[in-house]
PDB file of N, CA and C in Angstrom:
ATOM      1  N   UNK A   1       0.836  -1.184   0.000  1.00  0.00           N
ATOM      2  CA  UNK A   1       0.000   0.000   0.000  1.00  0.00           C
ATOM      3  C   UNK A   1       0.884   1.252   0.000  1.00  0.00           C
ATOM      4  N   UNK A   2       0.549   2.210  -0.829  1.00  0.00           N
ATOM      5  CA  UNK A   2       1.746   3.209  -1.053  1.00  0.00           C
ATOM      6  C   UNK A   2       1.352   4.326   0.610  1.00  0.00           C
ATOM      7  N   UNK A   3       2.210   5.057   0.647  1.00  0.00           N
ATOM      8  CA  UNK A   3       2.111   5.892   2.087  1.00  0.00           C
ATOM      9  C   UNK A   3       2.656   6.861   1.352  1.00  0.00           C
ATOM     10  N   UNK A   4       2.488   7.940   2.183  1.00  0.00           N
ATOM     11  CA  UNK A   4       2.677   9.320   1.524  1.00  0.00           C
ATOM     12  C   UNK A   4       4.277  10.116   1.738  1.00  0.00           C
ATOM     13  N   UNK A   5       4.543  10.132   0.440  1.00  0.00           N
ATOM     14  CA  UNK A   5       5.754  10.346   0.040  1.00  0.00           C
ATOM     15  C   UNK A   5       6.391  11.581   0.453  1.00  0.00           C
ATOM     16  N   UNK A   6       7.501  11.614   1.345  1.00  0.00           N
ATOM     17  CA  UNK A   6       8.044  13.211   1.935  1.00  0.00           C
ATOM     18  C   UNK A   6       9.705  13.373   0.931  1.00  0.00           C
ATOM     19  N   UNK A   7       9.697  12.205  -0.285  1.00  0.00           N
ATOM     20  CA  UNK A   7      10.573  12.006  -0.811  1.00  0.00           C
ATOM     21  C   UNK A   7      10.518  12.777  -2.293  1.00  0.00           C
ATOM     22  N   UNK A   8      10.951  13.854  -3.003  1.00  0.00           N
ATOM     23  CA  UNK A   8      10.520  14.267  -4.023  1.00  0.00           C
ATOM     24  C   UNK A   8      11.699  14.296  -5.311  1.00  0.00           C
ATOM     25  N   UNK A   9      11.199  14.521  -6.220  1.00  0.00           N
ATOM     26  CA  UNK A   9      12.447  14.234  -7.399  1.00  0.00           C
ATOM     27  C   UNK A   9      13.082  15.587  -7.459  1.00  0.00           C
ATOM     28  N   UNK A  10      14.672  15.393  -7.386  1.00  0.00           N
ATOM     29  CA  UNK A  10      15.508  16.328  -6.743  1.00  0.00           C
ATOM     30  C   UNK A  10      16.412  16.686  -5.549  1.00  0.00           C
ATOM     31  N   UNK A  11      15.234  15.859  -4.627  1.00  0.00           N
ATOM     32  CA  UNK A  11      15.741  16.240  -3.663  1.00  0.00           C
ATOM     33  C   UNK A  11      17.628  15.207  -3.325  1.00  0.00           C
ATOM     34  N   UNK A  12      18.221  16.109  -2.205  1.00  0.00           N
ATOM     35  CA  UNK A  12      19.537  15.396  -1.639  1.00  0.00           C
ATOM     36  C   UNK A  12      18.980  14.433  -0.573  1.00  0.00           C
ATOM     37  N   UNK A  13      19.375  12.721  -0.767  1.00  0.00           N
ATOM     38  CA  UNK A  13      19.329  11.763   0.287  1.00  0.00           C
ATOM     39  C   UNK A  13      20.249  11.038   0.355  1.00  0.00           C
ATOM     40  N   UNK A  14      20.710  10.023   1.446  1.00  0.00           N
ATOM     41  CA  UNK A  14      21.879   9.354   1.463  1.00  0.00           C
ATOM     42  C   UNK A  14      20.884   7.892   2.047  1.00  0.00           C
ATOM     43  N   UNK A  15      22.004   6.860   1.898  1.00  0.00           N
ATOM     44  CA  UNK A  15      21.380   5.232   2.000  1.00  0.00           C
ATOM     45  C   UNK A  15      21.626   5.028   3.234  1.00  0.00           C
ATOM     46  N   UNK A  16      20.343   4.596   3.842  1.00  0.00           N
ATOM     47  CA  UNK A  16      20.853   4.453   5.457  1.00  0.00           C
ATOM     48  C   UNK A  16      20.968   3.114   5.852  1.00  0.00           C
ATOM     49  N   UNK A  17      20.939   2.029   4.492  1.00  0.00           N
ATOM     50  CA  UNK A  17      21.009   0.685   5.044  1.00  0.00           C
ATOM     51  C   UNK A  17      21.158   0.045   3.933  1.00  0.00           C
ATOM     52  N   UNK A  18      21.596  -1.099   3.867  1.00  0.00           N
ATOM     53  CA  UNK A  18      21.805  -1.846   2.510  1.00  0.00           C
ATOM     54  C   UNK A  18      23.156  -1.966   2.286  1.00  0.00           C
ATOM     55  N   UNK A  19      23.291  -2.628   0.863  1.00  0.00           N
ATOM     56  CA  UNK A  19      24.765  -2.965   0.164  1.00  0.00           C
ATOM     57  C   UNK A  19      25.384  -1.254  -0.045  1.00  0.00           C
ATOM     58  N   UNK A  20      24.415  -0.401  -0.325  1.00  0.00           N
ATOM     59  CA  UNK A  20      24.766   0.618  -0.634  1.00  0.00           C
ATOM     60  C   UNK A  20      25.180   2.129   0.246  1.00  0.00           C
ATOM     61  N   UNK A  21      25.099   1.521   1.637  1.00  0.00           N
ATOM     62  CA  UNK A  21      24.927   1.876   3.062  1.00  0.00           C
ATOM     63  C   UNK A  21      25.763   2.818   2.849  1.00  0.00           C
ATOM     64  N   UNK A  22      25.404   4.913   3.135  1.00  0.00           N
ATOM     65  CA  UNK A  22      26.303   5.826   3.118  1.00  0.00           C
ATOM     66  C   UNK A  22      26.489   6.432   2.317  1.00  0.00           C
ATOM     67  N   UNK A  23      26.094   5.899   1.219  1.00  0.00           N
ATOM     68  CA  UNK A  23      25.642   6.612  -0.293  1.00  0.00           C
ATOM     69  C   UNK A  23      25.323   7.795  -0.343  1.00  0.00           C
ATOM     70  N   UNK A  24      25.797   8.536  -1.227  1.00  0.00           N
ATOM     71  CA  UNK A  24      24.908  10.289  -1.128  1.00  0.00           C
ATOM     72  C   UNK A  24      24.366  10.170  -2.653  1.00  0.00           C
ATOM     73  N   UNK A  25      23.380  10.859  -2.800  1.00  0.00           N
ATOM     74  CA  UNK A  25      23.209  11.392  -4.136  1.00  0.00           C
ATOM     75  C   UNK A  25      21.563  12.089  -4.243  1.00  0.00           C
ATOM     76  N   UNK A  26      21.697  12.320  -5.600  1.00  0.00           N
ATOM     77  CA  UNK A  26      20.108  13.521  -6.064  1.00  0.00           C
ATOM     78  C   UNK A  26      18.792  12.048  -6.759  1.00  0.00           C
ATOM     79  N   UNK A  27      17.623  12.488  -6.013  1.00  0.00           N
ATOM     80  CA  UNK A  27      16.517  11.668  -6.392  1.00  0.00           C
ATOM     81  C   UNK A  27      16.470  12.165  -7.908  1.00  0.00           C
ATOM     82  N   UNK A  28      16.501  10.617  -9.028  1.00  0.00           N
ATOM     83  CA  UNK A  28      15.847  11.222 -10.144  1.00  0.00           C
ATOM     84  C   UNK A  28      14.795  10.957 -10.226  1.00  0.00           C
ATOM     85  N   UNK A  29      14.347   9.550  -9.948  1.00  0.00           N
ATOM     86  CA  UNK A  29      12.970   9.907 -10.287  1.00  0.00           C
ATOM     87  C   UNK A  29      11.796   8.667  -8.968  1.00  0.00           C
ATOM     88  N   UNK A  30      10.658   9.385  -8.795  1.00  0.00           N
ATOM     89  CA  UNK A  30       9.787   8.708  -7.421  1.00  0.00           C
ATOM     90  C   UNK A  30       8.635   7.710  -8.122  1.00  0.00           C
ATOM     91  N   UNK A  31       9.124   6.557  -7.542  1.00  0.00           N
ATOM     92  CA  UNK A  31       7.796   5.626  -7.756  1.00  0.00           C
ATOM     93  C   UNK A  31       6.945   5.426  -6.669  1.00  0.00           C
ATOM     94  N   UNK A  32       5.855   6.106  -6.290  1.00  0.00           N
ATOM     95  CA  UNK A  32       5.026   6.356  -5.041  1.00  0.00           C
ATOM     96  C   UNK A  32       3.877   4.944  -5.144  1.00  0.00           C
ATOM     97  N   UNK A  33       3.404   4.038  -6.091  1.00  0.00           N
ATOM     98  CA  UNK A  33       2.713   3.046  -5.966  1.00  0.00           C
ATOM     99  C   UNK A  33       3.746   2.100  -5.632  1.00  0.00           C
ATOM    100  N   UNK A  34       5.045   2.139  -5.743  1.00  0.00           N
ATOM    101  CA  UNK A  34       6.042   0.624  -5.138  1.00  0.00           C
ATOM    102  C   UNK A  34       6.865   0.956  -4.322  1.00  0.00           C
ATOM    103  N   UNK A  35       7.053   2.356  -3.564  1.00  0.00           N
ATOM    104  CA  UNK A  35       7.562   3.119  -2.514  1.00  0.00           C
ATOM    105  C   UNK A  35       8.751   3.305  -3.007  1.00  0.00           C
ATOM    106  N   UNK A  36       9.545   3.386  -3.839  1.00  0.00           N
ATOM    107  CA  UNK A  36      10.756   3.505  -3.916  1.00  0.00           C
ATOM    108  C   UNK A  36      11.355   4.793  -4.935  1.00  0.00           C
ATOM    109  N   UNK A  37      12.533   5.025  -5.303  1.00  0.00           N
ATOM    110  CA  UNK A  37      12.821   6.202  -5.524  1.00  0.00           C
ATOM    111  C   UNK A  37      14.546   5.411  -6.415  1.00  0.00           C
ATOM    112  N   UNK A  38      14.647   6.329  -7.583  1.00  0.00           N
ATOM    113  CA  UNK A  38      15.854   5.891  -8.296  1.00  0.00           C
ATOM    114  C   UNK A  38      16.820   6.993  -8.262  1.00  0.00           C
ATOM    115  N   UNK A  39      17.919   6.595  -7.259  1.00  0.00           N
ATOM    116  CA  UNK A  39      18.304   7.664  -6.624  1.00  0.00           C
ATOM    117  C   UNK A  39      19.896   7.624  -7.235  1.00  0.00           C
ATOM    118  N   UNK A  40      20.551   8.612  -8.247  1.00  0.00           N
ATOM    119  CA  UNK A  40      22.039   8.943  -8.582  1.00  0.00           C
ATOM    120  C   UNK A  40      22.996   8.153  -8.145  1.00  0.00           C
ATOM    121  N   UNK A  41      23.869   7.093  -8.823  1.00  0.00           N
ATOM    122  CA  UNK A  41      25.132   6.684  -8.602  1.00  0.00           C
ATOM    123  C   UNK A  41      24.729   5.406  -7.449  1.00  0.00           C
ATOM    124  N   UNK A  42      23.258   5.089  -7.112  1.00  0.00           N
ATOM    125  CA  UNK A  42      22.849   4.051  -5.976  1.00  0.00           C
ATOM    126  C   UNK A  42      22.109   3.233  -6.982  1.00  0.00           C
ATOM    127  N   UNK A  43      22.365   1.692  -5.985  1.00  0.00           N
ATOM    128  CA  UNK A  43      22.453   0.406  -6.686  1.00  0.00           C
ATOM    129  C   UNK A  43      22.820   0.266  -7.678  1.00  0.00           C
ATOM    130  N   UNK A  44      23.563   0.190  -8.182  1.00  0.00           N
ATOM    131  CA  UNK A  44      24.015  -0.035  -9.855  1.00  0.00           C
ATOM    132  C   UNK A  44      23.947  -1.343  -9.973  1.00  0.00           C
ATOM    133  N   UNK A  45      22.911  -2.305 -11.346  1.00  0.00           N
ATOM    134  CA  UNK A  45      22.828  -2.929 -11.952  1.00  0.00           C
ATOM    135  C   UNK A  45      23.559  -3.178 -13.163  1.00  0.00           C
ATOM    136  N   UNK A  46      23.898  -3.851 -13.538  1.00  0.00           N
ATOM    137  CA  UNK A  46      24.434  -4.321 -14.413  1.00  0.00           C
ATOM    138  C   UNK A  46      23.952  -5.259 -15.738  1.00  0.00           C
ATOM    139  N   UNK A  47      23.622  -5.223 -16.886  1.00  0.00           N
ATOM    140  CA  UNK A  47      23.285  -5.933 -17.779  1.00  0.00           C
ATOM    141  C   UNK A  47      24.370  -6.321 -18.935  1.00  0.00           C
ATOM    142  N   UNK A  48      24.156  -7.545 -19.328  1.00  0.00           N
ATOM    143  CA  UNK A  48      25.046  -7.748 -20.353  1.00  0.00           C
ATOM    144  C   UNK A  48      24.426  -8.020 -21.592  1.00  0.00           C
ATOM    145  N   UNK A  49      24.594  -6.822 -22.910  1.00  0.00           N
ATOM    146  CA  UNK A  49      23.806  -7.000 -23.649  1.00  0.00           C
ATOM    147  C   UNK A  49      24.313  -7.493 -25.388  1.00  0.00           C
ATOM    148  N   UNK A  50      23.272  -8.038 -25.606  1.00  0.00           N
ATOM    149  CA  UNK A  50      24.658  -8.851 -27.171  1.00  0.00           C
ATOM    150  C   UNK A  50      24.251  -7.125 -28.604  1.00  0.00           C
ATOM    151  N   UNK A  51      24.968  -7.147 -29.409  1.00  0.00           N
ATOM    152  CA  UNK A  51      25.005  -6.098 -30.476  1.00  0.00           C
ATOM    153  C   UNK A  51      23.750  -6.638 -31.301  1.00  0.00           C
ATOM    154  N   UNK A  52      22.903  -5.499 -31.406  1.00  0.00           N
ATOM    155  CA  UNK A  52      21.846  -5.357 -32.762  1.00  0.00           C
ATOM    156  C   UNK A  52      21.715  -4.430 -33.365  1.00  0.00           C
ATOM    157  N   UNK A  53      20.750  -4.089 -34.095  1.00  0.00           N
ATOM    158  CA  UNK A  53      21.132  -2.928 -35.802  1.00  0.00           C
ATOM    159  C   UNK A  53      21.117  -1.808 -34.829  1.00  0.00           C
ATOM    160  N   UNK A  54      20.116  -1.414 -33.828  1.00  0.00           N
ATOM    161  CA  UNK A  54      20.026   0.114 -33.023  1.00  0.00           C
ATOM    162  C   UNK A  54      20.923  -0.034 -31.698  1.00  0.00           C
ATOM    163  N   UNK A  55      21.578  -0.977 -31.664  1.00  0.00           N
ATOM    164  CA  UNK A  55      22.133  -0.939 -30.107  1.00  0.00           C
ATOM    165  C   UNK A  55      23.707  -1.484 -30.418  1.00  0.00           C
ATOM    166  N   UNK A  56      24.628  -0.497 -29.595  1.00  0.00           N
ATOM    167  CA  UNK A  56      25.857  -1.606 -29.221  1.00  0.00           C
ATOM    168  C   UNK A  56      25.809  -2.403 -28.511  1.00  0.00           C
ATOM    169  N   UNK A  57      26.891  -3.871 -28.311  1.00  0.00           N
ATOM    170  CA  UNK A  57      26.810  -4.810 -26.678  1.00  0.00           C
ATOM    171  C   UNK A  57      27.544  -4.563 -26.238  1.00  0.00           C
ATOM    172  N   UNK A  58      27.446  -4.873 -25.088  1.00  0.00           N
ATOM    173  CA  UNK A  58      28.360  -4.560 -24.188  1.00  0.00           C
ATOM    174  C   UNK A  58      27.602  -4.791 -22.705  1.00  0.00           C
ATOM    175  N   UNK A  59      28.373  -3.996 -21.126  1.00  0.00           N
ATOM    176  CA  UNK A  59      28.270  -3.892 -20.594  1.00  0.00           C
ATOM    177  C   UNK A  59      27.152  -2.679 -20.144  1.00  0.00           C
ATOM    178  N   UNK A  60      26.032  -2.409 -19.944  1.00  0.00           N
ATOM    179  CA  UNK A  60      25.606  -1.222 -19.170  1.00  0.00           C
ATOM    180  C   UNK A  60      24.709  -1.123 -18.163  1.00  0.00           C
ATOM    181  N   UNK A  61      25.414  -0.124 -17.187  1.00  0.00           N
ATOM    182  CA  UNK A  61      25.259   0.282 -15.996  1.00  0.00           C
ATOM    183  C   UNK A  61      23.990   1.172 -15.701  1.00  0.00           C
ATOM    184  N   UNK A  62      22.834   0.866 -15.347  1.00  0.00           N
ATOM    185  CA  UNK A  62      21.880   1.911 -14.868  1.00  0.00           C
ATOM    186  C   UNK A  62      21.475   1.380 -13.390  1.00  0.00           C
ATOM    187  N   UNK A  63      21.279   3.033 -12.879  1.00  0.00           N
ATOM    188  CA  UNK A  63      20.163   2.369 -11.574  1.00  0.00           C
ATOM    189  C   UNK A  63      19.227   2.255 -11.157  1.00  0.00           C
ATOM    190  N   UNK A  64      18.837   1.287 -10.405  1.00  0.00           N
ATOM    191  CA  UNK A  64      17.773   0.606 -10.132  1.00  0.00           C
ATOM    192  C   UNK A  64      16.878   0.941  -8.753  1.00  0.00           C
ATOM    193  N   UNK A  65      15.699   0.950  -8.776  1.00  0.00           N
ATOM    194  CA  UNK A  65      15.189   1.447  -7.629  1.00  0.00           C
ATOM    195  C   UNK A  65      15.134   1.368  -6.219  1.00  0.00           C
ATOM    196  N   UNK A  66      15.190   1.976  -5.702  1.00  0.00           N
ATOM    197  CA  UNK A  66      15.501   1.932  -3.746  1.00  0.00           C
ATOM    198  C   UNK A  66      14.407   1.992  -2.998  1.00  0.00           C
ATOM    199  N   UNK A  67      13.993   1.341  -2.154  1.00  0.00           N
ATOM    200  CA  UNK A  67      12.744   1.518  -1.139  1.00  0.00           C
ATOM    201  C   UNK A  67      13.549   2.502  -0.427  1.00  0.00           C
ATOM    202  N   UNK A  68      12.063   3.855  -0.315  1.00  0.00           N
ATOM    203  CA  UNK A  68      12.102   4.850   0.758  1.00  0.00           C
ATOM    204  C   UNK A  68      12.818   4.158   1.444  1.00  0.00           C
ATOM    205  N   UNK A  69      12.329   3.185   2.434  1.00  0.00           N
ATOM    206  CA  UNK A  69      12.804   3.018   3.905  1.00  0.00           C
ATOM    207  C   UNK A  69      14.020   3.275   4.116  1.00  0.00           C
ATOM    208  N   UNK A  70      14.606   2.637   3.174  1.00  0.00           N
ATOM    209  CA  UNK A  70      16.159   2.935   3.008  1.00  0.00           C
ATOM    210  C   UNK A  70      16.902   4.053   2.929  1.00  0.00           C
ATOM    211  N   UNK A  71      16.410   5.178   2.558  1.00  0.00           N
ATOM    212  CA  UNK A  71      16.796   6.722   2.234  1.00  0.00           C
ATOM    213  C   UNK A  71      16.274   7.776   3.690  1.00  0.00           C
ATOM    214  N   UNK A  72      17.312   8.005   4.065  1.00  0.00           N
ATOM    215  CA  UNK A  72      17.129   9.429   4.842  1.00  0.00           C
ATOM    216  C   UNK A  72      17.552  11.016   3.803  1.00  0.00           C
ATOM    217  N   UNK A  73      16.465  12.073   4.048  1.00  0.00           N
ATOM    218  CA  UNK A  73      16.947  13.257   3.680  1.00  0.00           C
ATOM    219  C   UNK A  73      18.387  13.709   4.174  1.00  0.00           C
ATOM    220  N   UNK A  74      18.949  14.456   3.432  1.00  0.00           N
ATOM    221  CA  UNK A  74      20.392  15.277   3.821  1.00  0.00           C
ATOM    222  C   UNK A  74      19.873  16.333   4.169  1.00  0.00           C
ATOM    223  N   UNK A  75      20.668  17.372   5.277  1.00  0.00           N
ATOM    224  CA  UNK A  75      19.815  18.536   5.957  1.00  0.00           C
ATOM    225  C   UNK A  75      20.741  19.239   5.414  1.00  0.00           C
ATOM    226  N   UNK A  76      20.021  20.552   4.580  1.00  0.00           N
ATOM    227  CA  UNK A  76      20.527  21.202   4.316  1.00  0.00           C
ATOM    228  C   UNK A  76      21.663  22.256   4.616  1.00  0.00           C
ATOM    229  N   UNK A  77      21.606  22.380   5.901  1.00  0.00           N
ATOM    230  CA  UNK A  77      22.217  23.303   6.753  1.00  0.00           C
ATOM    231  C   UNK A  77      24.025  21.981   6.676  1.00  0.00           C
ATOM    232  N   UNK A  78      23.962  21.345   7.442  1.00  0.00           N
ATOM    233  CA  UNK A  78      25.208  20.167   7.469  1.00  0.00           C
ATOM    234  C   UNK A  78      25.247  18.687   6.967  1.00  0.00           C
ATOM    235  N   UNK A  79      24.667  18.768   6.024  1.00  0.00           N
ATOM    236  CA  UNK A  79      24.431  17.450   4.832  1.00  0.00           C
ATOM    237  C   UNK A  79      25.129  16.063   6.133  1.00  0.00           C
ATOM    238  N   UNK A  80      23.960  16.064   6.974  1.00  0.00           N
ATOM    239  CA  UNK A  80      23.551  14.349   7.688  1.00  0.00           C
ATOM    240  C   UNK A  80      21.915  14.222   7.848  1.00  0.00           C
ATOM    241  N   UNK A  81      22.022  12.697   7.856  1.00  0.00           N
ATOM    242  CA  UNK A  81      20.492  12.391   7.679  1.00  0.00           C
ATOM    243  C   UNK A  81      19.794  12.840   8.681  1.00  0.00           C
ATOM    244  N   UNK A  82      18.474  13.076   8.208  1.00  0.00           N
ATOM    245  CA  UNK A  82      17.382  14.209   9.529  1.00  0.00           C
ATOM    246  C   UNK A  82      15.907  13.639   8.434  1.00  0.00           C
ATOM    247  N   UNK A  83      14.920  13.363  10.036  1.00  0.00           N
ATOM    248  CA  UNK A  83      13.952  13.448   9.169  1.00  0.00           C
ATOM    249  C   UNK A  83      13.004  14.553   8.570  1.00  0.00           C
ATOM    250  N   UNK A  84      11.668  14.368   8.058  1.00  0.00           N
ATOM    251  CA  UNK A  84      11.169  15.643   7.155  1.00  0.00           C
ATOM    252  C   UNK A  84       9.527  15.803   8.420  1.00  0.00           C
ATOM    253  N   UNK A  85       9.647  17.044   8.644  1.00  0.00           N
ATOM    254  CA  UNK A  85       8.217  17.547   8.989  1.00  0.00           C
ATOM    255  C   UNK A  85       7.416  18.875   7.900  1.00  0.00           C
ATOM    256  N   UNK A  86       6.834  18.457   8.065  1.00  0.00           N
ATOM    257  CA  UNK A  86       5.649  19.696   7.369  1.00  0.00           C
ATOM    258  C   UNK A  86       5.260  20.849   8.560  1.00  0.00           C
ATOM    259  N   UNK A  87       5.299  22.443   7.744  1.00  0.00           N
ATOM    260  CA  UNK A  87       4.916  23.363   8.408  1.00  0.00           C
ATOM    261  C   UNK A  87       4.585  24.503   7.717  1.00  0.00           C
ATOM    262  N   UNK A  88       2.880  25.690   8.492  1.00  0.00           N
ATOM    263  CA  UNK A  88       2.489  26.269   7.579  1.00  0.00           C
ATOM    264  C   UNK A  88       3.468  27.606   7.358  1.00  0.00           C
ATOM    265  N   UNK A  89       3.594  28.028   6.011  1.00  0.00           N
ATOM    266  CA  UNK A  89       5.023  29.151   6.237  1.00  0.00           C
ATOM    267  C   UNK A  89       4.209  30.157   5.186  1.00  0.00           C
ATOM    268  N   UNK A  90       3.516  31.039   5.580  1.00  0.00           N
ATOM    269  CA  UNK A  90       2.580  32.203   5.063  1.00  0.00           C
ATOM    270  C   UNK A  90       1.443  31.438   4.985  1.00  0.00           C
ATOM    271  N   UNK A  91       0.750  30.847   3.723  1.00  0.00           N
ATOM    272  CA  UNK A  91      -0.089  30.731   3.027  1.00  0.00           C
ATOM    273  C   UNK A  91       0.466  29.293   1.765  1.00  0.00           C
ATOM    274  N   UNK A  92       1.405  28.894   2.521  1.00  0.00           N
ATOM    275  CA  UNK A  92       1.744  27.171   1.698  1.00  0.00           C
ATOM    276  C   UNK A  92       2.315  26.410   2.737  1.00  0.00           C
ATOM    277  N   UNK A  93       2.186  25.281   2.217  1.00  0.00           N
ATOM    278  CA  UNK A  93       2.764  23.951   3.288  1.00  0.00           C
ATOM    279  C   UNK A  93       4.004  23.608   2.575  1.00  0.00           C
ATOM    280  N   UNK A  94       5.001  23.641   4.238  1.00  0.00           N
ATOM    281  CA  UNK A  94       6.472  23.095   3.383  1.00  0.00           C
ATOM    282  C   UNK A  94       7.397  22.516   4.308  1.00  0.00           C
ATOM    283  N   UNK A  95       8.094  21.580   3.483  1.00  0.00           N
ATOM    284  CA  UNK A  95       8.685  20.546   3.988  1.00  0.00           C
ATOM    285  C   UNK A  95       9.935  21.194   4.617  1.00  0.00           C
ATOM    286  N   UNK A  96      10.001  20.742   6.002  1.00  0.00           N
ATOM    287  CA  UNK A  96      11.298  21.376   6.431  1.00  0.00           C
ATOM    288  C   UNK A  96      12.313  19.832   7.479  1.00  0.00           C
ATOM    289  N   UNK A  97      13.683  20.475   7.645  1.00  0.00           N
ATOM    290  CA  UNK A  97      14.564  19.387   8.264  1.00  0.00           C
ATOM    291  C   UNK A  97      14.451  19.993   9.911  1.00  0.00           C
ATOM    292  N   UNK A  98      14.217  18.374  10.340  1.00  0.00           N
ATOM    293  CA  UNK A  98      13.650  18.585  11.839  1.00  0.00           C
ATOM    294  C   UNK A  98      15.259  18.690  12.606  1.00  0.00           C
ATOM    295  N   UNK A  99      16.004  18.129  11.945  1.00  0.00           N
ATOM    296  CA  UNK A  99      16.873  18.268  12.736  1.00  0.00           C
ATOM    297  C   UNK A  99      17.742  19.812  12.616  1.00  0.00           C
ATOM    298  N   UNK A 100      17.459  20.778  11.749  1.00  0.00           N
ATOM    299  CA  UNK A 100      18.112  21.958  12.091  1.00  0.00           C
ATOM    300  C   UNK A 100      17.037  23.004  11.600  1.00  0.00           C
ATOM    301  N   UNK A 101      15.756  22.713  11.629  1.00  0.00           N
ATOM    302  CA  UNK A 101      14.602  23.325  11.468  1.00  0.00           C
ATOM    303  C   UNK A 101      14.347  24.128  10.085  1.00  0.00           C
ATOM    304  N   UNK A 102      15.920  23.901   9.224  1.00  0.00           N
ATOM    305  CA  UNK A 102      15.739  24.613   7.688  1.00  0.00           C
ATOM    306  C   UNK A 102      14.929  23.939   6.663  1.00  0.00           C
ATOM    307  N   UNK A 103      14.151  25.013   5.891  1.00  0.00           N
ATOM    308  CA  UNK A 103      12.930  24.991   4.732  1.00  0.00           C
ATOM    309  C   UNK A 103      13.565  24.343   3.883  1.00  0.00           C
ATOM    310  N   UNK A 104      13.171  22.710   3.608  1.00  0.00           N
ATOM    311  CA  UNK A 104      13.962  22.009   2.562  1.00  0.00           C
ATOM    312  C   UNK A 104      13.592  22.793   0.819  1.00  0.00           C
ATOM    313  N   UNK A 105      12.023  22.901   1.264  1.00  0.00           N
ATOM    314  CA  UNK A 105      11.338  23.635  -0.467  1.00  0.00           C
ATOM    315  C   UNK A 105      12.023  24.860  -0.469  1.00  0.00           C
ATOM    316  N   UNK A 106      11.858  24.851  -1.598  1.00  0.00           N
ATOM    317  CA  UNK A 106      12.356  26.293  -1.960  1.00  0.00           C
ATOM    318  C   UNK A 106      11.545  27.647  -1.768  1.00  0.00           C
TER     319      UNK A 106
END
């Protein structure tokens, strides 16, 4: 069941568990129905592919998707993991880092 995503495309997170444990990098892109997020330079897969008329073979490297659970935000203020609260700031709702209270949105 998907849960509501405080994870957005763009944002800075690092891997807080896994093979990939410590990882930094930029969300490219959010899959909110399978919870996970394909996050820069994390998990790298590997395929080995044979040569056809539109493709070379070879080796290539893309990555593959990460369950949230696994990803903490980077706080903007001193890039370590912190989690995300919501708060009203004029007349919009915005995501901020609890651990040094800075406006992650822009």
């Amino acid at each position: 069941m998907p849960v509501k995503m405080k994870i957005k495309k763009g944002d800075r997170v690092t891997v807080v568990t896994g093979k990939d444990k410590g990882a930094k990098g930029k969300v490219l892109l959010v899959l909110p129905k399978q919870n996970k997020a394909v996050v820069e330079g994390v998990n790298i897969y590997k395929r080995h592919t044979k040569q056809s008329a539109g493709q070379e073979g070879g080796i290539i490297s893309k990555e593959m998707p990460i369950h949230i659970s696994n990803l903490a935000h980077l706080d903007p203020k001193d890039d370590k993991p912190t989690r995300v609260g919501y708060k009203i700031d004029g007349e919009r709702k915005v995501r901020y880092a609890k651990r040094s209270g800075e406006v992650i949105d822009g």
